[in-house]
N, C-alpha and C. Protein backbone atom coordinates (compact mmCIF):
# COMPACT_ATOMS: atom_id res chain seq x y z
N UNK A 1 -22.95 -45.14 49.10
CA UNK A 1 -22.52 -46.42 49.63
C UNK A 1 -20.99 -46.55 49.62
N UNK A 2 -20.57 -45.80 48.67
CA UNK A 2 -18.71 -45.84 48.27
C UNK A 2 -18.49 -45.26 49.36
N UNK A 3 -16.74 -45.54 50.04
CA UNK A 3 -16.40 -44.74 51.08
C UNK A 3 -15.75 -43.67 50.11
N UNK A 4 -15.43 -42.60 51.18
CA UNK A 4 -14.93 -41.28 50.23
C UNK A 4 -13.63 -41.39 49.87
N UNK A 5 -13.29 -41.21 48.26
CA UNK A 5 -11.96 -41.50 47.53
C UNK A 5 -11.74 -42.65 47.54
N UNK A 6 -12.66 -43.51 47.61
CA UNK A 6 -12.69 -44.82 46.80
C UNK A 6 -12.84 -44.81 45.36
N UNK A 7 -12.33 -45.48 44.72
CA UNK A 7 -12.15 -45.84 43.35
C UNK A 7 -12.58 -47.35 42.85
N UNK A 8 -13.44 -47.33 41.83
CA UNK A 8 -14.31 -48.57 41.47
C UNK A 8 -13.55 -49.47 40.16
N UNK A 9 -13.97 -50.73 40.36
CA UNK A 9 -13.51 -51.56 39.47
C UNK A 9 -14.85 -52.09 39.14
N UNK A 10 -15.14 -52.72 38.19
CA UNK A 10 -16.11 -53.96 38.19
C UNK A 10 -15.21 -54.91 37.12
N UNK A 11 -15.47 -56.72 37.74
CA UNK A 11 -15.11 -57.44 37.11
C UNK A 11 -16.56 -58.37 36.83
N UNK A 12 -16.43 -59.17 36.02
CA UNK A 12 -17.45 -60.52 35.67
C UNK A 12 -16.61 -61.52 34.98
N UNK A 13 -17.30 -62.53 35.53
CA UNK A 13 -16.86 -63.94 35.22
C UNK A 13 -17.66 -65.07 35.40
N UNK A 14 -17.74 -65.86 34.27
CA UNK A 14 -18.96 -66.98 33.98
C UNK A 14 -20.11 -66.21 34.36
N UNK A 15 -20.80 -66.50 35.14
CA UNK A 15 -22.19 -65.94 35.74
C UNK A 15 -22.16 -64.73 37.19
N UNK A 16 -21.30 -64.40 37.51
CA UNK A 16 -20.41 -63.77 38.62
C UNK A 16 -19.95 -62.12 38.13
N UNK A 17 -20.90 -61.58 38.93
CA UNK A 17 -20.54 -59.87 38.64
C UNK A 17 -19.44 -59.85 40.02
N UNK A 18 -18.32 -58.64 40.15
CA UNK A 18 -17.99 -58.01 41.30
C UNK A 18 -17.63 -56.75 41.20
N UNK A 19 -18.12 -56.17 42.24
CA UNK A 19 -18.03 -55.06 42.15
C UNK A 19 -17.23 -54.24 43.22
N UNK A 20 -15.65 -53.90 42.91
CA UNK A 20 -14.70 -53.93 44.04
C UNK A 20 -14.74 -51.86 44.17
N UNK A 21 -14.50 -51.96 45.11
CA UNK A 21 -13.96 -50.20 45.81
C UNK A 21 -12.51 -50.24 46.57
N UNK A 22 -11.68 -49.50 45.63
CA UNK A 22 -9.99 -49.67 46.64
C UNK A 22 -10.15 -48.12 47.03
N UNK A 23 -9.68 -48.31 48.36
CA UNK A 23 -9.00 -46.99 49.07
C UNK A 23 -7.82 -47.00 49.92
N UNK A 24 -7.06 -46.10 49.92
CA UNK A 24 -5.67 -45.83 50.60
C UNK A 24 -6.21 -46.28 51.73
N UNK A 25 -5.47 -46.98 52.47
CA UNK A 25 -5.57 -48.13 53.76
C UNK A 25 -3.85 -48.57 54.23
N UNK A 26 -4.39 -49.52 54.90
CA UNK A 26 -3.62 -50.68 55.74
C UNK A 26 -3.98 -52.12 55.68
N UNK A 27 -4.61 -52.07 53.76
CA UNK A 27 -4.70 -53.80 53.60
C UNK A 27 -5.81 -54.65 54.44
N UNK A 28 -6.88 -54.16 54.92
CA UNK A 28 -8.36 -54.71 55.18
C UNK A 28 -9.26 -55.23 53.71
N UNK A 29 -9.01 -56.41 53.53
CA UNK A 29 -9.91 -57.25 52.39
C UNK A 29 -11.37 -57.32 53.18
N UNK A 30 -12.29 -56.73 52.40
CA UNK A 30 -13.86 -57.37 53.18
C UNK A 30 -14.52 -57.92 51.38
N UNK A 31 -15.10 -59.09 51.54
CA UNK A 31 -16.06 -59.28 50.54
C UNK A 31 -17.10 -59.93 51.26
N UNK A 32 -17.97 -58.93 50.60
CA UNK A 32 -19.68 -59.06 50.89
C UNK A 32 -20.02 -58.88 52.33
N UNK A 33 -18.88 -57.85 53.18
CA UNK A 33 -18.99 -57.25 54.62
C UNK A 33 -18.37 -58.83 55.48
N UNK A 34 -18.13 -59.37 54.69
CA UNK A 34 -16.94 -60.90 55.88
C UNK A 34 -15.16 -60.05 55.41
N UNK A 35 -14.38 -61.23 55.96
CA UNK A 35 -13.11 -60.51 55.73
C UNK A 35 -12.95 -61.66 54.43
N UNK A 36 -11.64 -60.99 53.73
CA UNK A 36 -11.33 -62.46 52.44
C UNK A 36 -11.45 -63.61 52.89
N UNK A 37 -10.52 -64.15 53.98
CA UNK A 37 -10.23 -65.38 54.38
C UNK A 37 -11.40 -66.31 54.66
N UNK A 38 -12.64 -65.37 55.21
CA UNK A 38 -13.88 -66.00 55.84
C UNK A 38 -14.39 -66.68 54.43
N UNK A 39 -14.76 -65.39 53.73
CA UNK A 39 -15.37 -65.42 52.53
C UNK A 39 -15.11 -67.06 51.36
N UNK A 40 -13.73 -66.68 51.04
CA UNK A 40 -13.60 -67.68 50.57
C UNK A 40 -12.10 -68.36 51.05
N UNK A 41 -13.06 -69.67 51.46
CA UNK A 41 -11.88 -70.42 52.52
C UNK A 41 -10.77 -71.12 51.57
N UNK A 42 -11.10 -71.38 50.43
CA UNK A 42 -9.94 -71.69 49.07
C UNK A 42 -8.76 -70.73 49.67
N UNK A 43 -7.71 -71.43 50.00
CA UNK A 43 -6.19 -70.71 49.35
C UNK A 43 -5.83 -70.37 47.90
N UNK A 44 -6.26 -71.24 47.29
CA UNK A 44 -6.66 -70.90 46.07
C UNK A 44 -7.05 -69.50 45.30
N UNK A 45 -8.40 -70.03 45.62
CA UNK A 45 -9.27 -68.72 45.65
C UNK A 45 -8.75 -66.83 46.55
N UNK A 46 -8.31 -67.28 47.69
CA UNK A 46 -7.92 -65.83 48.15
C UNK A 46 -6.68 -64.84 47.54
N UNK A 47 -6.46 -66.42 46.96
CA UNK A 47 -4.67 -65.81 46.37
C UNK A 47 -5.10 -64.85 44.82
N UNK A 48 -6.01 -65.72 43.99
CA UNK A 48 -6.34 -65.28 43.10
C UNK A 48 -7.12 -64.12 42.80
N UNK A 49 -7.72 -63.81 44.17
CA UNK A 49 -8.15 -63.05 44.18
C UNK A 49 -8.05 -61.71 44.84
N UNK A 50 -6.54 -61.28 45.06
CA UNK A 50 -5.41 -60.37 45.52
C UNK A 50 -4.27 -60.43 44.27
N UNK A 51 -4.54 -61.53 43.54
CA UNK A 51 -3.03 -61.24 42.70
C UNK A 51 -2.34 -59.79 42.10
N UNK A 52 -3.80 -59.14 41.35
CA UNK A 52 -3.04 -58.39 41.50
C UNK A 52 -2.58 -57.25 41.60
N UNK A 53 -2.99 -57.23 43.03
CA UNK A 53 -2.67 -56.24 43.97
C UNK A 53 -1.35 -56.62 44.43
N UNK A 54 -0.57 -58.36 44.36
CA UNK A 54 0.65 -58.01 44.16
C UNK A 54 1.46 -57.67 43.33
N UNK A 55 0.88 -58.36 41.75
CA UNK A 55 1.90 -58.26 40.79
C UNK A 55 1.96 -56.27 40.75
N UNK A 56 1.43 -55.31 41.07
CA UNK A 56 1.46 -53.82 41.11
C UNK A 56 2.56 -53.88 41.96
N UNK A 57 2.43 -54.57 43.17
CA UNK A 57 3.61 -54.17 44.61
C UNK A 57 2.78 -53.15 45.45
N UNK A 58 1.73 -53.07 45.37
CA UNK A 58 0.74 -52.62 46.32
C UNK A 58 0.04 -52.89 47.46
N UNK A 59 0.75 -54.00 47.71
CA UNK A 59 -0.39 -55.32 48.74
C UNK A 59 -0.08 -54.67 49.59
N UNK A 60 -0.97 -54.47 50.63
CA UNK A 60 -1.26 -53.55 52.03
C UNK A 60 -1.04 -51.87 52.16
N UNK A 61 -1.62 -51.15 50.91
CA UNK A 61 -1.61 -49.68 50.86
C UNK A 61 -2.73 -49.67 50.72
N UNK A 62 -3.95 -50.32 50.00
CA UNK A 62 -5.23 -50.18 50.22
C UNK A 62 -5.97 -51.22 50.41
N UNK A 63 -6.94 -50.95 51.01
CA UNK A 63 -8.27 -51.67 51.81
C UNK A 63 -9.09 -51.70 50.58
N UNK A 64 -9.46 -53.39 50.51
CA UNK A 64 -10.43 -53.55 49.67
C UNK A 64 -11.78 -53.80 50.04
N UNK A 65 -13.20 -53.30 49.26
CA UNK A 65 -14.23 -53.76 49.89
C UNK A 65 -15.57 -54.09 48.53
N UNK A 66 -15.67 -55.39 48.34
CA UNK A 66 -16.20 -55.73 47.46
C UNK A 66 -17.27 -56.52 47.48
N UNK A 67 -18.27 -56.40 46.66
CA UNK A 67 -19.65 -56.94 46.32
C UNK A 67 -19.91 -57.80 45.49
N UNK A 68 -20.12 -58.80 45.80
CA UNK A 68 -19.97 -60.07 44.60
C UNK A 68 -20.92 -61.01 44.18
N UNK A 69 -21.55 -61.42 43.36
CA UNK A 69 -23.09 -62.26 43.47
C UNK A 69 -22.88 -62.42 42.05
N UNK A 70 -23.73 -64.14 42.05
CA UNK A 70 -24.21 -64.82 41.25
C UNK A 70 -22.57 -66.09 40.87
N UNK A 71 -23.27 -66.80 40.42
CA UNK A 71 -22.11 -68.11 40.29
C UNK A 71 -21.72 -68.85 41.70
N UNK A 72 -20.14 -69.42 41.29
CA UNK A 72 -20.37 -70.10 42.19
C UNK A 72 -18.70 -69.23 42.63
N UNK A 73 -17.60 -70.04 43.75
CA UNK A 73 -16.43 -69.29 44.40
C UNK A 73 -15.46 -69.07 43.57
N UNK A 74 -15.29 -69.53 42.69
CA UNK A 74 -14.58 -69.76 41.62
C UNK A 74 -14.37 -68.83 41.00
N UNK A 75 -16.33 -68.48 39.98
CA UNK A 75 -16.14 -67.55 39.22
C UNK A 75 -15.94 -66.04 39.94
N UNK A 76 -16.42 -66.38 41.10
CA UNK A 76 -16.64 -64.89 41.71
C UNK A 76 -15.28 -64.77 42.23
N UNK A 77 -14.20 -65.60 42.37
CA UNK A 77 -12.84 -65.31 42.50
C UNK A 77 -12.20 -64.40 41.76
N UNK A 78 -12.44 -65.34 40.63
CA UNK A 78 -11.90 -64.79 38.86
C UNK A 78 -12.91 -63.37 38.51
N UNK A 79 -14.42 -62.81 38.49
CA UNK A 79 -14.55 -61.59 38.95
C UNK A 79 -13.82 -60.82 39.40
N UNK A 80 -13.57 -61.06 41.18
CA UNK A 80 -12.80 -60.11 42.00
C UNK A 80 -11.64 -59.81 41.39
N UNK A 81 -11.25 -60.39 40.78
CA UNK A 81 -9.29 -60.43 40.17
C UNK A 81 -9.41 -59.42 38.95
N UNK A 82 -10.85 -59.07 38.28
CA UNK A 82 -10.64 -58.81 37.51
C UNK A 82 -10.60 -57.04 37.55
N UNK A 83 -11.85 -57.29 38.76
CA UNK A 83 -12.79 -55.65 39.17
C UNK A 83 -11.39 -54.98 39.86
N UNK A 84 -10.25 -55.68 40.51
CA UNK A 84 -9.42 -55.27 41.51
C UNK A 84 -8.21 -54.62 40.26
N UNK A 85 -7.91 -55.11 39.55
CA UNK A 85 -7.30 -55.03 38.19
C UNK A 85 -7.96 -53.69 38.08
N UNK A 86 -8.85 -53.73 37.76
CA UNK A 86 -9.26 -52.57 36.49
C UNK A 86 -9.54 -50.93 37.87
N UNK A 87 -9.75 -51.78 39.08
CA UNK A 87 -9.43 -50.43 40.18
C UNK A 87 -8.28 -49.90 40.08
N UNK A 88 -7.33 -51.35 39.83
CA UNK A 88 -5.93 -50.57 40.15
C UNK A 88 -5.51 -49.64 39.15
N UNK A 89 -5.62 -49.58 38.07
CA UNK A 89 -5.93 -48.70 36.72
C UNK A 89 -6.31 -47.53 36.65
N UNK A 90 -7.33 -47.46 38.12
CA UNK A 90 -8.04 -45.99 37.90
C UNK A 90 -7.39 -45.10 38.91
N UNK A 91 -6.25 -45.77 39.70
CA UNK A 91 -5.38 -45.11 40.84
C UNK A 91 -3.82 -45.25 39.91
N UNK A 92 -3.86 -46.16 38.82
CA UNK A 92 -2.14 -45.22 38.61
C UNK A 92 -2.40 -46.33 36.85
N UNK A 93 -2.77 -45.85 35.93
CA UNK A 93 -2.44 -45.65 34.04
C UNK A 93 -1.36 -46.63 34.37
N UNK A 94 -0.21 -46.51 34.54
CA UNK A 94 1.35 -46.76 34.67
C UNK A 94 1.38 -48.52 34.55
N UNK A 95 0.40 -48.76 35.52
CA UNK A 95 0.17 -50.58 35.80
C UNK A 95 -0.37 -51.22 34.83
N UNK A 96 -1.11 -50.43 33.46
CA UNK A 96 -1.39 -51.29 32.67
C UNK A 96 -0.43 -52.33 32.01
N UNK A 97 0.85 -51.53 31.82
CA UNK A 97 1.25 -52.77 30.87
C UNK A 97 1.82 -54.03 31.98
N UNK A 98 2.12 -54.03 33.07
CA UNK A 98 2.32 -54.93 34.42
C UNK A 98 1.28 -55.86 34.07
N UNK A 99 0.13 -55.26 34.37
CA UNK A 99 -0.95 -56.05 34.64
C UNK A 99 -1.32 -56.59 33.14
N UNK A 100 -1.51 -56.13 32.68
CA UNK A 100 -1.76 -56.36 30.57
C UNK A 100 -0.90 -57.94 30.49
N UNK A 101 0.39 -57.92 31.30
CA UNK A 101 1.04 -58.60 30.53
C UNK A 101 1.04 -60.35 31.73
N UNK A 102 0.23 -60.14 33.32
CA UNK A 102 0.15 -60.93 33.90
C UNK A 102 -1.04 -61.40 33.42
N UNK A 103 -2.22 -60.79 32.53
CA UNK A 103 -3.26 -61.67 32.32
C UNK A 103 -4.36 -60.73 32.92
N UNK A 104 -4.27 -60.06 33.87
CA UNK A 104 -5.11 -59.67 34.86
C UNK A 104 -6.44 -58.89 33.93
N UNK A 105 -6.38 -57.90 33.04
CA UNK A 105 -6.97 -57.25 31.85
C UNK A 105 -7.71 -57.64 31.35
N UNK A 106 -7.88 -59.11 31.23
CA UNK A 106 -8.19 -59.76 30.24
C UNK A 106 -9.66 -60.50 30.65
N UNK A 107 -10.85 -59.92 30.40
CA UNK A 107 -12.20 -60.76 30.70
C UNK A 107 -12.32 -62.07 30.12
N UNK A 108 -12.15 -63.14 30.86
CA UNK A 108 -12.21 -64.29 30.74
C UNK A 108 -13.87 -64.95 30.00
N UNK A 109 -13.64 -65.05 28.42
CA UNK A 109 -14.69 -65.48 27.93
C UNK A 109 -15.72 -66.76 27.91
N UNK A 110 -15.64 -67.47 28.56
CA UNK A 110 -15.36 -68.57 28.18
C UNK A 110 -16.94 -69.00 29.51
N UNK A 111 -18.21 -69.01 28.93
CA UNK A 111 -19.50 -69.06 29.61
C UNK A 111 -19.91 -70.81 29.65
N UNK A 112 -21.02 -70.93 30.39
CA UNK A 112 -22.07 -72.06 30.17
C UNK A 112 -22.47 -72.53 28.80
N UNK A 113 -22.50 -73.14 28.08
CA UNK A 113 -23.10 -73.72 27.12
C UNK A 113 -24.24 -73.73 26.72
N UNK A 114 -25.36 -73.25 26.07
CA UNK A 114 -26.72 -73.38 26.19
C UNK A 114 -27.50 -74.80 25.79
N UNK A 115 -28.05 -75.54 26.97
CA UNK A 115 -29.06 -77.21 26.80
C UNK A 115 -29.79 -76.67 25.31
N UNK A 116 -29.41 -77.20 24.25
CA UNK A 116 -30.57 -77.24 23.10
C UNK A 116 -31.39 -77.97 22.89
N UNK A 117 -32.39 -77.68 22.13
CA UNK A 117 -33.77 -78.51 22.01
C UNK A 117 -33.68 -80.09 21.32
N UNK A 118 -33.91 -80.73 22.02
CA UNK A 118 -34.04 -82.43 21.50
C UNK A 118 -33.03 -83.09 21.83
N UNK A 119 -32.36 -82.34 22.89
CA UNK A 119 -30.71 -83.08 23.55
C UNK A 119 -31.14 -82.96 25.08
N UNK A 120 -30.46 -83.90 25.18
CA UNK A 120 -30.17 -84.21 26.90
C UNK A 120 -29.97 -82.64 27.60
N UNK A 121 -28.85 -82.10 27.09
CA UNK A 121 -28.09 -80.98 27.54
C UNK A 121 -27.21 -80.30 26.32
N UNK A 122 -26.37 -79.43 26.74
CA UNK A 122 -25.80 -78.69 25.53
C UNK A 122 -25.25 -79.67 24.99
N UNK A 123 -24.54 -80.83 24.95
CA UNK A 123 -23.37 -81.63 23.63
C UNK A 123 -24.48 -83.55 23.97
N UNK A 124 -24.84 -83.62 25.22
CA UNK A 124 -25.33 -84.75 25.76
C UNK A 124 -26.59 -85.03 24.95
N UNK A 125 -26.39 -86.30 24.27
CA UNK A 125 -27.59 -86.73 23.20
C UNK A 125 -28.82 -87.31 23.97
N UNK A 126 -29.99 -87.52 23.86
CA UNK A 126 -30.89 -88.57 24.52
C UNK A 126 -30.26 -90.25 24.22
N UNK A 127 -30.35 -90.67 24.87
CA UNK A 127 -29.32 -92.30 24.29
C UNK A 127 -30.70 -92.83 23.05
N UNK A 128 -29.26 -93.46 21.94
CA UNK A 128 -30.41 -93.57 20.67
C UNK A 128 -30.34 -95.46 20.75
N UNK A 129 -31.57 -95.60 20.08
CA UNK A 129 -31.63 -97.07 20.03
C UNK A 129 -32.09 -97.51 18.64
N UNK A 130 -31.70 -98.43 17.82
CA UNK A 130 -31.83 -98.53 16.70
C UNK A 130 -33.12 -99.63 16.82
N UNK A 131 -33.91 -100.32 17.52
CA UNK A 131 -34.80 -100.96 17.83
C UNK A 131 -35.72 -100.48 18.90
């Protein structure tokens, strides 16, 4: 399914796997076979999810093409940022400490809460009544 001399990243975030492939190009973003922009119409979101492919100074030497599911645009933003990161790593060692030090490295921990038993939801009480 990889194109040839593609190089893999995978990122995750909240509930959001991605699974990116960079190859030497002319800067073609596709996620999930749309182009970035389609994909996710956030400026936000597209920026974050190229960062950093600029903070390297790489933006438009390779074509990205990535697979992304579960969550919502957000997390699968913060995914892509992460899988694209850890591609760029496997095409040049050198960018770790660049990237190490923009954040990019760094799997964002920070999940859903689990609804516990005899509560509304995870922190949300049933409303109590003293009568």
């Amino acid at each position: 399914m990889a194109a040839e001399g593609a190089l893999y990243g995978t990122g995750r975030r909240k509930s959001s796997v991605a699974r990116v492939w960079l190859s030497p190009g002319d800067g073609k973003l596709m996620v999930n076979r749309r182009p970035l922009q389609e994909y996710f119409s956030r400026p936000t979101h597209q920026a974050s999810a190229v960062q950093p492919l600029k903070a390297a100074g790489v933006e438009g030497k390779f074509d990205l093409r990535v697979n992304v599911a579960g969550g919502g645009l957000t997390g699968q933003a913060g995914a892509v940022r992460l899988g694209v990161a850890r591609a760029l790593l496997v095409v040049d060692a050198s960018l770790r400490p660049t990237l190490r030090k923009a954040g990019f490295l760094t799997r964002d921990p920070r999940m859903k809460e689990r609804k516990k038993y005899g509560q509304k939801g995870a922190r949300a009480r049933f409303q109590f009544s003293k009568r």
